[in-house]
Protein backbone atom coordinates (compact mmCIF):
# COMPACT_ATOMS: atom_id res chain seq x y z
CA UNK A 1 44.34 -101.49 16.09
CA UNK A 2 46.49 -102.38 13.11
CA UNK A 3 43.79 -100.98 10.74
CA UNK A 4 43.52 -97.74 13.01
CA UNK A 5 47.36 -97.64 12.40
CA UNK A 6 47.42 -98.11 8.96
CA UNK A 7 44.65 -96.21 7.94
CA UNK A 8 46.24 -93.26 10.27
CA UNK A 9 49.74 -93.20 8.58
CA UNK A 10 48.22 -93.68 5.47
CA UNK A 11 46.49 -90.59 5.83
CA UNK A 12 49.28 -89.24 7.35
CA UNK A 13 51.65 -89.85 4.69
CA UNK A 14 49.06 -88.33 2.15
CA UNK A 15 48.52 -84.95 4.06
CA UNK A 16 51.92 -84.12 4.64
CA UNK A 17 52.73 -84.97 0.88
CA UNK A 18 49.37 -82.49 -0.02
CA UNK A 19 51.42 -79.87 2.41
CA UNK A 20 54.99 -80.03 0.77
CA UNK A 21 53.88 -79.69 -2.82
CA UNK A 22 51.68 -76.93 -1.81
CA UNK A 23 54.33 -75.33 0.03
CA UNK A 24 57.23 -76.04 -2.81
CA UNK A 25 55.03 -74.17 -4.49
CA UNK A 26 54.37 -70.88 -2.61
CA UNK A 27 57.88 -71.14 -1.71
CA UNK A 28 58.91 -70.75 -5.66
CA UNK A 29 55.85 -68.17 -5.96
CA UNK A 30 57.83 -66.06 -3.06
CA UNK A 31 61.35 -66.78 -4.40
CA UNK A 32 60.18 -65.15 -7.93
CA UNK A 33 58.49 -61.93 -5.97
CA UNK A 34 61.76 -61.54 -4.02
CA UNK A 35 63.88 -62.03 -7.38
CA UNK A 36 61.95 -58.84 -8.71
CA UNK A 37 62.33 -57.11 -5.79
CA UNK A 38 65.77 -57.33 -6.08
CA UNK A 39 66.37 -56.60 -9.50
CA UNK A 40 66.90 -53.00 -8.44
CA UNK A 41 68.99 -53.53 -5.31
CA UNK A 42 72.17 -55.73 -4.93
CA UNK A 43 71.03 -58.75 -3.65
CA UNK A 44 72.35 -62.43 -3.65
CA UNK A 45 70.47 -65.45 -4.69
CA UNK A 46 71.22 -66.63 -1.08
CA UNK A 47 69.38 -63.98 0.58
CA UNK A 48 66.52 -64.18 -1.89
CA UNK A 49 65.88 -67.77 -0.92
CA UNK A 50 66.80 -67.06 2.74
CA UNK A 51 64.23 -64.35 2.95
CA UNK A 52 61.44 -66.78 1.05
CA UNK A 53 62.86 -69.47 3.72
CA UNK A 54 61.55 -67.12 6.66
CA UNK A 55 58.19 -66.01 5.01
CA UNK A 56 57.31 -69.85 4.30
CA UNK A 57 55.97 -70.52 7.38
CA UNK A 58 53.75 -67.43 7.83
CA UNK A 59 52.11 -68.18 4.40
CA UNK A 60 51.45 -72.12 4.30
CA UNK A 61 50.02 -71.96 7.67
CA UNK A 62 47.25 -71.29 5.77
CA UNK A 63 46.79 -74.38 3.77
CA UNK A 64 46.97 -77.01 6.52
CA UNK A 65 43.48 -77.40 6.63
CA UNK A 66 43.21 -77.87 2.68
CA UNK A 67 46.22 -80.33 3.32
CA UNK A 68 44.14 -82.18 5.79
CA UNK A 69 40.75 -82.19 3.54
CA UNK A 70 42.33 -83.13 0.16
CA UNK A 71 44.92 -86.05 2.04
CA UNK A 72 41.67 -87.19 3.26
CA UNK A 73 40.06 -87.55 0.14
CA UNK A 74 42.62 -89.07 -1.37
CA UNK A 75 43.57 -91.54 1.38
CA UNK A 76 39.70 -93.02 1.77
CA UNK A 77 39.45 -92.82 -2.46
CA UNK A 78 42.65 -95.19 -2.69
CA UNK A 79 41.31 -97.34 0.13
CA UNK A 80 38.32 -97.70 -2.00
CA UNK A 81 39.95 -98.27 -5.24
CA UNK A 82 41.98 -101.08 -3.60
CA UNK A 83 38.82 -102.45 -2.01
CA UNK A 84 40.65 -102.55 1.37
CA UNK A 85 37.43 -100.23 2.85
CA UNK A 86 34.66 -103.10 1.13
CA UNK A 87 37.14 -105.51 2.93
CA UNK A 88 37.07 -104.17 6.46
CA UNK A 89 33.60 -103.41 5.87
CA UNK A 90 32.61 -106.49 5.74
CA UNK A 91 35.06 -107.66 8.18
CA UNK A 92 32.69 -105.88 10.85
CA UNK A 93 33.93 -102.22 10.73
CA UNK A 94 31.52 -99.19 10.64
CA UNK A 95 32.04 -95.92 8.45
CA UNK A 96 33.24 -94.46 11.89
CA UNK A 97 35.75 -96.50 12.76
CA UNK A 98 37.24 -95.98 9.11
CA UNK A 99 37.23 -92.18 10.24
CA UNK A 100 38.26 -92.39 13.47
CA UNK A 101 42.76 -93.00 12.69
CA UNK A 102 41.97 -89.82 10.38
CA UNK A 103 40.05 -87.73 12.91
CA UNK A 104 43.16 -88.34 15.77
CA UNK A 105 45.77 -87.71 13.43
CA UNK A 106 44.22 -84.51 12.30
CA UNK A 107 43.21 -83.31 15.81
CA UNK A 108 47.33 -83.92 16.35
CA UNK A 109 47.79 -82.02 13.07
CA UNK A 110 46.00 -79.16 14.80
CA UNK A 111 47.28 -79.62 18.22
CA UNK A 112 51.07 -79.29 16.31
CA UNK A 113 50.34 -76.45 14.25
CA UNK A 114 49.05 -74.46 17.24
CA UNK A 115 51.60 -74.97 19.62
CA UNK A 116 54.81 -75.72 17.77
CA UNK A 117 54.56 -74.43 14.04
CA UNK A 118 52.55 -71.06 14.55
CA UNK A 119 55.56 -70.05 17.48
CA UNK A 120 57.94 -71.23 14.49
CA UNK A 121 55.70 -69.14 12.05
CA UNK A 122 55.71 -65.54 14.22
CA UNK A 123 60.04 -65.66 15.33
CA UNK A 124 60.50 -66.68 11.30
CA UNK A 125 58.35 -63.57 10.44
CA UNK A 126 60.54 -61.70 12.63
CA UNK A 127 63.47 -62.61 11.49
CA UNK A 128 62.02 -61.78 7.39
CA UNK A 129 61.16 -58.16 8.37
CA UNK A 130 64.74 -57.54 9.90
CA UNK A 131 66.51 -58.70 6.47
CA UNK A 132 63.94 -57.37 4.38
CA UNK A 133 64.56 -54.12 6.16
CA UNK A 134 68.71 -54.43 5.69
CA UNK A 135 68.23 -55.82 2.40
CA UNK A 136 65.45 -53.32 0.68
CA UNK A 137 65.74 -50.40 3.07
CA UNK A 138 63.20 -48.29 5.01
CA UNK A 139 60.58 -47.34 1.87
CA UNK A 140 60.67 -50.65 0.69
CA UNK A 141 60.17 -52.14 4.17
CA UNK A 142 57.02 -49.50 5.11
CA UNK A 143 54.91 -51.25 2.17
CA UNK A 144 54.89 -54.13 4.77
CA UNK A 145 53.77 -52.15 7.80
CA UNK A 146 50.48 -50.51 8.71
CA UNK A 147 50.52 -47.56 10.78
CA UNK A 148 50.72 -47.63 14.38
CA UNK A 149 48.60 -46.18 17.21
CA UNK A 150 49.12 -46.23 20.93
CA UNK A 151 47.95 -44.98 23.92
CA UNK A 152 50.14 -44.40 27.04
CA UNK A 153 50.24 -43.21 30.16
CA UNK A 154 53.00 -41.14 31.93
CA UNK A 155 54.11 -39.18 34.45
CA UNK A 156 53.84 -36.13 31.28
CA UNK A 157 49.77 -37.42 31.38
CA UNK A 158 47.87 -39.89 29.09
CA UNK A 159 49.00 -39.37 25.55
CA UNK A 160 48.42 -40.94 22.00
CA UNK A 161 51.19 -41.55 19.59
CA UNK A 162 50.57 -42.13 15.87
CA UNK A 163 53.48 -43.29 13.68
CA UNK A 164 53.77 -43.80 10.18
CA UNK A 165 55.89 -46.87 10.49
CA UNK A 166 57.91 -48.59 13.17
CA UNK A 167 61.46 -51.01 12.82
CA UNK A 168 63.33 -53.24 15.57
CA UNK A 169 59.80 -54.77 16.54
CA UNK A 170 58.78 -50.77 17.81
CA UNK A 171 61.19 -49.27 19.33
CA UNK A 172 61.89 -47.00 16.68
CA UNK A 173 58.97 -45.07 14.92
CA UNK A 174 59.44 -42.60 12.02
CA UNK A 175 56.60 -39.72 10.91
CA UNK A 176 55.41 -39.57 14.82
CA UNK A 177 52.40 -37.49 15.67
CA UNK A 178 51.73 -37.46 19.88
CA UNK A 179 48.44 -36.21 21.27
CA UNK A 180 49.36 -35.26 25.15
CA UNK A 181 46.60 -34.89 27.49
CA UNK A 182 46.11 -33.80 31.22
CA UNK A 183 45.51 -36.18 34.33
CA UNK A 184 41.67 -35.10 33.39
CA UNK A 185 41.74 -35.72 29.87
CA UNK A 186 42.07 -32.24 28.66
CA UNK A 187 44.00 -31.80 25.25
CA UNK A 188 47.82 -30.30 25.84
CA UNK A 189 49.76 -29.69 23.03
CA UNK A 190 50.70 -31.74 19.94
CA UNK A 191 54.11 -33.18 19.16
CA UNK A 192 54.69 -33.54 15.50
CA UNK A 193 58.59 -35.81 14.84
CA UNK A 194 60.91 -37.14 12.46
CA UNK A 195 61.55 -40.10 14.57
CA UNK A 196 61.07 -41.69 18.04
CA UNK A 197 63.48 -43.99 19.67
CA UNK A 198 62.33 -46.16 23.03
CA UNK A 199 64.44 -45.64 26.02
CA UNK A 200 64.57 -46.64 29.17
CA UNK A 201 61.36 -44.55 30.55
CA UNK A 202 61.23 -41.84 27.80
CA UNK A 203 60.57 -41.37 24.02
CA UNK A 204 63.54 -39.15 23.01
CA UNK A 205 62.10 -37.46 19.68
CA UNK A 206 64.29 -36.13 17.12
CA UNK A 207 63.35 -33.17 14.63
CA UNK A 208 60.57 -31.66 16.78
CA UNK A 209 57.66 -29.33 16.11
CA UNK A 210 55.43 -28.61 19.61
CA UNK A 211 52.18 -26.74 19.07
CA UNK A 212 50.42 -25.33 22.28
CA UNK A 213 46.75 -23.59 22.21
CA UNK A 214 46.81 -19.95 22.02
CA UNK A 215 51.45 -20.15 21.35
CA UNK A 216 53.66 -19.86 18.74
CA UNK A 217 55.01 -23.45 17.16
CA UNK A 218 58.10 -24.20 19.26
CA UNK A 219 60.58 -26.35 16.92
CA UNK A 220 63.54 -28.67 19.12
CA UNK A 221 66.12 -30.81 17.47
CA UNK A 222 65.63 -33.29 20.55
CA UNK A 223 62.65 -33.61 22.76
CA UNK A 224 61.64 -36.46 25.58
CA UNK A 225 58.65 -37.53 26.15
CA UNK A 226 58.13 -40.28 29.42
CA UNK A 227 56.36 -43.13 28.93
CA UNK A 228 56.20 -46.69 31.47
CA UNK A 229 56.37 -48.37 28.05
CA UNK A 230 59.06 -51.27 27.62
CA UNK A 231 60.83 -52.88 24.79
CA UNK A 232 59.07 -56.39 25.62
CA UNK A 233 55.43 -53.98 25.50
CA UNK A 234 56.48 -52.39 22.29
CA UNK A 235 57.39 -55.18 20.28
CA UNK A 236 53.61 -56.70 21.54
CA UNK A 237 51.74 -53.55 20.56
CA UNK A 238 53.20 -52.81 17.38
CA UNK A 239 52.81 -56.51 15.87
CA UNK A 240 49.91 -58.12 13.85
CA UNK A 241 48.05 -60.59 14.76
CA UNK A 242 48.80 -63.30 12.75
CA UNK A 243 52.99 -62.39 13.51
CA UNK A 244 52.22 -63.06 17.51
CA UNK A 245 53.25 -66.61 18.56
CA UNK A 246 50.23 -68.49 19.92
CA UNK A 247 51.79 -68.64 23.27
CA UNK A 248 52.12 -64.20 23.47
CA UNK A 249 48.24 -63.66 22.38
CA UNK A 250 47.18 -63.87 25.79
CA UNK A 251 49.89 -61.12 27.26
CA UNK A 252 49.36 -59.31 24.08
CA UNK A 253 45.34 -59.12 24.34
CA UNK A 254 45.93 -57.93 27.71
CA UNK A 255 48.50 -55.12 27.01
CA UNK A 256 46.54 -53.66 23.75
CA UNK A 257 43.31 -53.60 26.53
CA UNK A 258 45.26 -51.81 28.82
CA UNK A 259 46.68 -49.08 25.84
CA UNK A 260 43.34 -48.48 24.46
CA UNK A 261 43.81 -50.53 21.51
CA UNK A 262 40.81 -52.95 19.60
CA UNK A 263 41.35 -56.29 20.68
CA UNK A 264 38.99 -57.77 18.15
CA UNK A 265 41.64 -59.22 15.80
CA UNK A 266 43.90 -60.73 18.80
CA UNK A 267 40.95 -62.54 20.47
CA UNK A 268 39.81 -63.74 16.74
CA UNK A 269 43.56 -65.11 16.04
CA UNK A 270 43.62 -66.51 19.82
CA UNK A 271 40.55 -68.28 18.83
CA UNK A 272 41.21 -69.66 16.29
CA UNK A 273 44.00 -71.39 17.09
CA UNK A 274 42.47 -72.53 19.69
CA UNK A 275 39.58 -74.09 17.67
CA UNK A 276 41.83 -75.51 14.66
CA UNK A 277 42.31 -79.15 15.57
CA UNK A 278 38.40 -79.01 15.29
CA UNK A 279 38.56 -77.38 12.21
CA UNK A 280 40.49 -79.76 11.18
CA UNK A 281 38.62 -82.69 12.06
CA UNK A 282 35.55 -80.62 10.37
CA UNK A 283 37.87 -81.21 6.96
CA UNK A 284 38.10 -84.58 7.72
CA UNK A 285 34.16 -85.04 8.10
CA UNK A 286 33.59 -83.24 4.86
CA UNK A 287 36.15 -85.62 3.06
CA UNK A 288 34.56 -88.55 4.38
CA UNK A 289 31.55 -87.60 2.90
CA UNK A 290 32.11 -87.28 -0.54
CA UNK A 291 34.94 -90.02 -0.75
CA UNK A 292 33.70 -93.62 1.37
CA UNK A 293 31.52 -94.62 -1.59
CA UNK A 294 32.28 -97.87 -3.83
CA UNK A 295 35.40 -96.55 -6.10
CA UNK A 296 33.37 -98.77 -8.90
CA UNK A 297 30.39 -96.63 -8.67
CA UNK A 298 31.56 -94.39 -10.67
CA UNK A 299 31.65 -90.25 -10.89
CA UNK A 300 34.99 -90.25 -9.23
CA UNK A 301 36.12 -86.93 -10.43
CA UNK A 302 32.90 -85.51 -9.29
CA UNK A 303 33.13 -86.78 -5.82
CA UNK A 304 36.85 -85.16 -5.47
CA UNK A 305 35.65 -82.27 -7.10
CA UNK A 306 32.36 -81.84 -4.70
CA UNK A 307 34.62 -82.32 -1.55
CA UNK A 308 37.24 -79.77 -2.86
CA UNK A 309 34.10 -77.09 -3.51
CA UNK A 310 32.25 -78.04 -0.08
CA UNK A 311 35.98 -77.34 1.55
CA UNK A 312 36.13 -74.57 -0.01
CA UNK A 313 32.71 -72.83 0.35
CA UNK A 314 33.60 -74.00 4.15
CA UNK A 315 37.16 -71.98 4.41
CA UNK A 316 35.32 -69.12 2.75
CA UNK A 317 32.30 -68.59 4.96
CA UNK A 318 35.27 -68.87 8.27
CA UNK A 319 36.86 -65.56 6.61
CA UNK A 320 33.56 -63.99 6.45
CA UNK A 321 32.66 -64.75 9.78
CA UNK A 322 36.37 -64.22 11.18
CA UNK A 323 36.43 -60.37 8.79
CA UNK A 324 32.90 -59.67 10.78
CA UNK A 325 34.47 -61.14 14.19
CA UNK A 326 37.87 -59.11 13.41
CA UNK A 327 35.61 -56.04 12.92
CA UNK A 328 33.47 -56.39 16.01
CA UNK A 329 30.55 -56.78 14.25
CA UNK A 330 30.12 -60.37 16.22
CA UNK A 331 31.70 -62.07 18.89
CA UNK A 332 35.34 -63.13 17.70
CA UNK A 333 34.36 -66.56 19.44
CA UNK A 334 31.52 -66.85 17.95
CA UNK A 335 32.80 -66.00 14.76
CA UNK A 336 35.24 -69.22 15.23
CA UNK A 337 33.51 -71.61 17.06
CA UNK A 338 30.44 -71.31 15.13
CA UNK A 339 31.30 -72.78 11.28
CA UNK A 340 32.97 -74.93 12.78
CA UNK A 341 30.59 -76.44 14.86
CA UNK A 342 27.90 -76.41 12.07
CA UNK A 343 30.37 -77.85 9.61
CA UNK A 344 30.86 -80.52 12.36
CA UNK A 345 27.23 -81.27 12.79
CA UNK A 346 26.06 -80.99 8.95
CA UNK A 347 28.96 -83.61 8.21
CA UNK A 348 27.94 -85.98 10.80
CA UNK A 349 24.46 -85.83 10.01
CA UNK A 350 25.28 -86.61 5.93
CA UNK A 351 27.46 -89.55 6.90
CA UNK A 352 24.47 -91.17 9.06
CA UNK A 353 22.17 -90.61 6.79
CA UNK A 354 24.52 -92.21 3.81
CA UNK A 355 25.79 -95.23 6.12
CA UNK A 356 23.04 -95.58 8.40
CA UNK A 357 19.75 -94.46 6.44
């Protein structure tokens, strides 16, 4: 146990050093984009770094399992170099116990960044958009916004709202176009508005067009429209995926289903969160493979340079399957489970074959 330990904290240590440079550095990357930004507005150097501060999280979520693969690497590679791993080995210890302090810490890794750092991630994001919005103003602010469809129900009939952008997490849309529709799905009339605001049990539309079959355009500087829609709902349908805490993906999978809405890109995020303490232990596999041989055998920069690439190729064939998963082309499950089960599997197989024959 106190080579499990040390081995563990080593690696530890190493990943969450591999983390904080990378994250220094997209946090400087951010500050500079922000800096631009705000070369035509009048900004403070506080709120630039405050508003990099918020989007940090969001964006090095990313690089945890690179952190993982390359503190691996470099953890077993020093090992080597120090001959502490020829040491234990002959003490007795196989290649998988030298693995197995690295493959519970990064399963924790994962198990953290699910449940405590991706929450952190999605109420930091929210808090960016509301400065960026104070600090930039609306055009600036719709650059970060797709547009927004949703389908309700009401006492007024089923209806479907389209909205150029939305602020205060949706319960305010601007460049609104409804679709209203009878109890049996016949087409109404069309609502064209300068803005819709959420209250309690109606839309209450400013700057109004209404066009009827077979009637005249009727123009209103204040319509209502009903909806059973709530603030809490809103806020759910009109977010991205990768902005919705970990813990909301299930409620928000389940309100998008009932609005009509592709869940595709929910159930892909909700997936892979769930899957990425495997994926991270699928990092730790590929490191293992290219980094537990003899440090004095030579081609050093080749074996960190093979892991890196085989890491790589790895995170790039997830985003393929998760953009095909996303787009319903497979099974979002699928889509996650899959590489990483392979990469599992092909990993285990070279380190038997290299330790075991």
């Amino acid at each position: 146990m106190i080579i499990m330990r040390y081995i563990g904290l080593r690696f530890l240590r190493n990943t969450i050093g591999v983390y904080l440079a990378c994250a220094a550095l997209i946090f400087l990357v951010e500050s500079i984009e922000n800096l631009r930004r705000a070369s035509a507005h009048d900004v403070s150097l506080g709120t630039v770094f405050l508003l990099a501060f918020y989007r940090l999280p969001m964006l090095s979520e990313q690089i945890f399992p690179f952190a993982v693969l390359i503190g691996a690497i470099f953890t077993y590679l020093m090992l080597s170099r120090s001959l502490e791993l020829a040491v234990t080995r002959a003490a007795g210890f196989s290649v998988w116990q030298f693995i197995l302090p690295a493959l519970v810490v990064s399963m924790g890794v994962g198990l953290f960044t699910t449940t405590i750092f991706n929450p952190i991630a999605a109420n930091f994001s929210e808090r960016y958009q509301r400065i960026y919005l104070d600090v930039f103003g609306v055009e600036e602010y719709r650059s970060l916004q797709n547009p927004v469809w949703i389908r309700q129900t009401s006492v007024d009939g089923p209806a479907i709202l389209h909205a150029g952008d939305q602020v205060d997490a949706g319960q305010q849309l601007r460049d609104v176009t409804i679709y209203v529709f009878d109890p049996s799905d016949r087409f109404q009339e069309r609502i064209e508005a300068r803005s819709a605001t959420l209250e309690p049990g109606r839309w209450l539309l400013e700057k109004v067009e209404v066009l009827r079959r077979d009637q005249p355009a009727q123009r209103f500087n204040s319509y209502y429209l009903s909806t059973y829609l709530t603030p809490a709902q809103m806020k759910l349908l009109t977010t991205t995926a990768e902005t919705v805490s970990f813990w909301d993906l299930p409620q928000t999978i389940e309100i998008n289903e009932k609005a009509g809405l592709s869940t595709e890109k929910l159930v892909f995020q909700y997936q892979s969160l769930i899957a990425r303490p495997l994926l991270m232990c699928a990092m730790v596999i590929i490191a293992a493979t290219v980094s537990l041989r003899v440090f004095r055998s030579g081609n050093i920069g080749r074996m960190i340079i093979s892991g890196i690439v085989a890491g790589f190729v790895f995170y790039v064939v997830l985003k393929i399957m998760g953009d095909l998963g996303a787009a319903g082309v497979i099974r979002p499950s699928l889509s996650v489970w899959g590489p990483v089960v392979v990469a599992l599997l092909l990993g285990t197989n070279v380190l038997l074959f290299q330790e075991d024959g």
